[in-house]
Protein backbone atom coordinates (compact mmCIF):
# COMPACT_ATOMS: atom_id res chain seq x y z
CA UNK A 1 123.71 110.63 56.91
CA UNK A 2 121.98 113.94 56.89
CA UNK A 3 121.25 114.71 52.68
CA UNK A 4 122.97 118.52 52.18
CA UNK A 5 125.40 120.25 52.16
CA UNK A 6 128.63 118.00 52.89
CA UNK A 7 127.10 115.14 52.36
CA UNK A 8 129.21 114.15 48.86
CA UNK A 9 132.34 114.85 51.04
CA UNK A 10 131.44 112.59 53.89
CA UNK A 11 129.58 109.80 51.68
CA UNK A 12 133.65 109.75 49.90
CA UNK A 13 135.28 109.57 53.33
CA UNK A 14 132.99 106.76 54.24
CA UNK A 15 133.97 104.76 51.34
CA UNK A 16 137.68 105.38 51.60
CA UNK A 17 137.74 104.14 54.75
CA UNK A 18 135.91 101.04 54.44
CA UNK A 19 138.14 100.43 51.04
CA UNK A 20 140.96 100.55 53.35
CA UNK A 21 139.55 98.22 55.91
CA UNK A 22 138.77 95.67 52.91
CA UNK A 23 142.19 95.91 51.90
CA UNK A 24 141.34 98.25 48.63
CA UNK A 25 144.65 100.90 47.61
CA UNK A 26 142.43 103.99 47.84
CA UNK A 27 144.87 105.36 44.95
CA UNK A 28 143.73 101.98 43.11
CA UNK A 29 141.45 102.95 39.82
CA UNK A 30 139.06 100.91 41.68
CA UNK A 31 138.83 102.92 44.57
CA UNK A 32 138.89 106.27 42.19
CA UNK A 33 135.67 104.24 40.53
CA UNK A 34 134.19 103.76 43.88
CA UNK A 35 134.73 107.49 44.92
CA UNK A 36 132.61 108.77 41.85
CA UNK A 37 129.80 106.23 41.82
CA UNK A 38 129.23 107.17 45.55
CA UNK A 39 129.57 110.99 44.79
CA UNK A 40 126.80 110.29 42.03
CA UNK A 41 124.87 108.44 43.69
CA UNK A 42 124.34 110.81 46.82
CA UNK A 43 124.28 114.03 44.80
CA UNK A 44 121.43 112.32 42.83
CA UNK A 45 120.02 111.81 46.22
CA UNK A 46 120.33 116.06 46.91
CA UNK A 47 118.89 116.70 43.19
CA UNK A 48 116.31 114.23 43.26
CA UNK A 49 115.16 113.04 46.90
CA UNK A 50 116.37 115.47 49.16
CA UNK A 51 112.75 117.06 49.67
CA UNK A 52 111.27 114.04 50.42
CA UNK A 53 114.79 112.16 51.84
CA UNK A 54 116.35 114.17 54.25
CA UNK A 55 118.93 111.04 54.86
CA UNK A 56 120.44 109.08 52.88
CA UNK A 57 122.11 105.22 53.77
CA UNK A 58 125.80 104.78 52.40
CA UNK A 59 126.54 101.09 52.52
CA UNK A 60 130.13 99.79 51.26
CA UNK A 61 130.36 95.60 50.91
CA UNK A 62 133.15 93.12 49.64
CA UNK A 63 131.65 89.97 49.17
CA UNK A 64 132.18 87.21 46.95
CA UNK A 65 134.75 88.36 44.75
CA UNK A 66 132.60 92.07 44.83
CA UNK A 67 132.54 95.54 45.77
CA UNK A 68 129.08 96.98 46.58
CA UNK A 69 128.32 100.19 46.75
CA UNK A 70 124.74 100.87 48.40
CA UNK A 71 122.80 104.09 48.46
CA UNK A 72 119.57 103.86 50.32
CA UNK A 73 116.97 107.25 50.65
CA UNK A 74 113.34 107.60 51.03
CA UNK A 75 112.20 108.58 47.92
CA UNK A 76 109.72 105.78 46.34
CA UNK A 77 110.12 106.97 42.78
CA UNK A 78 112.99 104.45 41.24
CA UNK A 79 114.55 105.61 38.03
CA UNK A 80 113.68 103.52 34.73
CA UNK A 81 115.79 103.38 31.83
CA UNK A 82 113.22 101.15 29.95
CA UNK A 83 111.38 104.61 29.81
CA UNK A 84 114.08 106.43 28.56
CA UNK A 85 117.52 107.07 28.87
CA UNK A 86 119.05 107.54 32.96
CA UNK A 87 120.33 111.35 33.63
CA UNK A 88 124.21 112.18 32.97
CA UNK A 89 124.93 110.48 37.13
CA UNK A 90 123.67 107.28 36.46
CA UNK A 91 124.74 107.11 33.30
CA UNK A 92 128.69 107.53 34.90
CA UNK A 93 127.19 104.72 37.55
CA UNK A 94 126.84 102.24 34.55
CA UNK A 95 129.84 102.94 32.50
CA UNK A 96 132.10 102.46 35.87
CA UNK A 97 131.02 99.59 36.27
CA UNK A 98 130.82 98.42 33.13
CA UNK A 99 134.17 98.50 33.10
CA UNK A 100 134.86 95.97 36.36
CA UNK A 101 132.38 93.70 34.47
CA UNK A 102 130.06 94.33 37.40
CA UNK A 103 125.77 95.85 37.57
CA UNK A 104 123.92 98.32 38.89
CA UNK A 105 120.46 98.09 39.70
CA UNK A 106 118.00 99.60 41.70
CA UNK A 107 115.55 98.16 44.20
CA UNK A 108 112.86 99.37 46.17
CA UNK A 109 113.10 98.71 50.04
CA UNK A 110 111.09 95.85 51.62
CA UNK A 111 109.64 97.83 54.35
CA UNK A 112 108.78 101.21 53.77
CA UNK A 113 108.88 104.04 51.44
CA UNK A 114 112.19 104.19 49.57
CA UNK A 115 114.86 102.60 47.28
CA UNK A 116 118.76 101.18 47.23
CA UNK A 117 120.83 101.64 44.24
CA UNK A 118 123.48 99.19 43.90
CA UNK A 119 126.51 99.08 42.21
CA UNK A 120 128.62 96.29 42.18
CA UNK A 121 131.94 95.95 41.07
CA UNK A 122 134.03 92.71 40.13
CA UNK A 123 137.26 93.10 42.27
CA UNK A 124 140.34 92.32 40.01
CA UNK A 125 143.43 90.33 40.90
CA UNK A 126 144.80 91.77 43.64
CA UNK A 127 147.84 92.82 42.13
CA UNK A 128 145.99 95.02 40.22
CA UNK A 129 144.54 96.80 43.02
């Protein structure tokens, strides 16, 4: 996707789509944690990367018990809380899911200039969802 202006908005529609294809309630909590991690995660992208990212990569995964929410761009620099503490956004990231008992991490891509933050989500019992 193109990083500016709409991009929060279609990043969300992505993601409630694919929750729906996976089966997710998109009026589950779940889904409503899904729909803010990916609206942080790209608008970090616009504050952050944007000069040096015009696009950003939205990925949405269930896997093994797992929701993943991927957000790819171009920028190299990757964010270290062992140097301090992460900005307000990824601070949200890790409290969300914190509270699915799941992890967020960030990785820089194999080939190429750029990095994926990941945040993964343990899916509860489905009659939760």
């Amino acid at each position: 996707m193109r990083v500016g202006p709409g991009a929060v908005l279609s990043a969300r529609q992505e993601v409630t789509a694919r929750l729906t294809e996976f089966g997710i309630d998109p009026k589950s909590s779940l889904a409503d944690a899904a729909q803010l991690v990916v609206s942080e995660l790209v608008a970090n992208v616009l504050r952050h990367a944007a000069d040096r990212s015009p696009t950003a990569d939205v990925g949405v995964a269930v896997a093994a018990g797992q929701l993943v929410i991927a957000v790819t761009d171009r920028e190299s620099r990757v964010p270290d809380a062992a140097t301090g503490p992460p900005g307000a956004g990824l601070r949200v990231v890790a409290d969300l899911v914190d509270e699915y008992d799941g992890t967020l991490s960030v990785e820089p891509v194999r080939a190429g200039h750029g990095k994926t933050i990941l945040a993964r989500f343990v899916i509860p019992d489905a009659d939760v969802w």
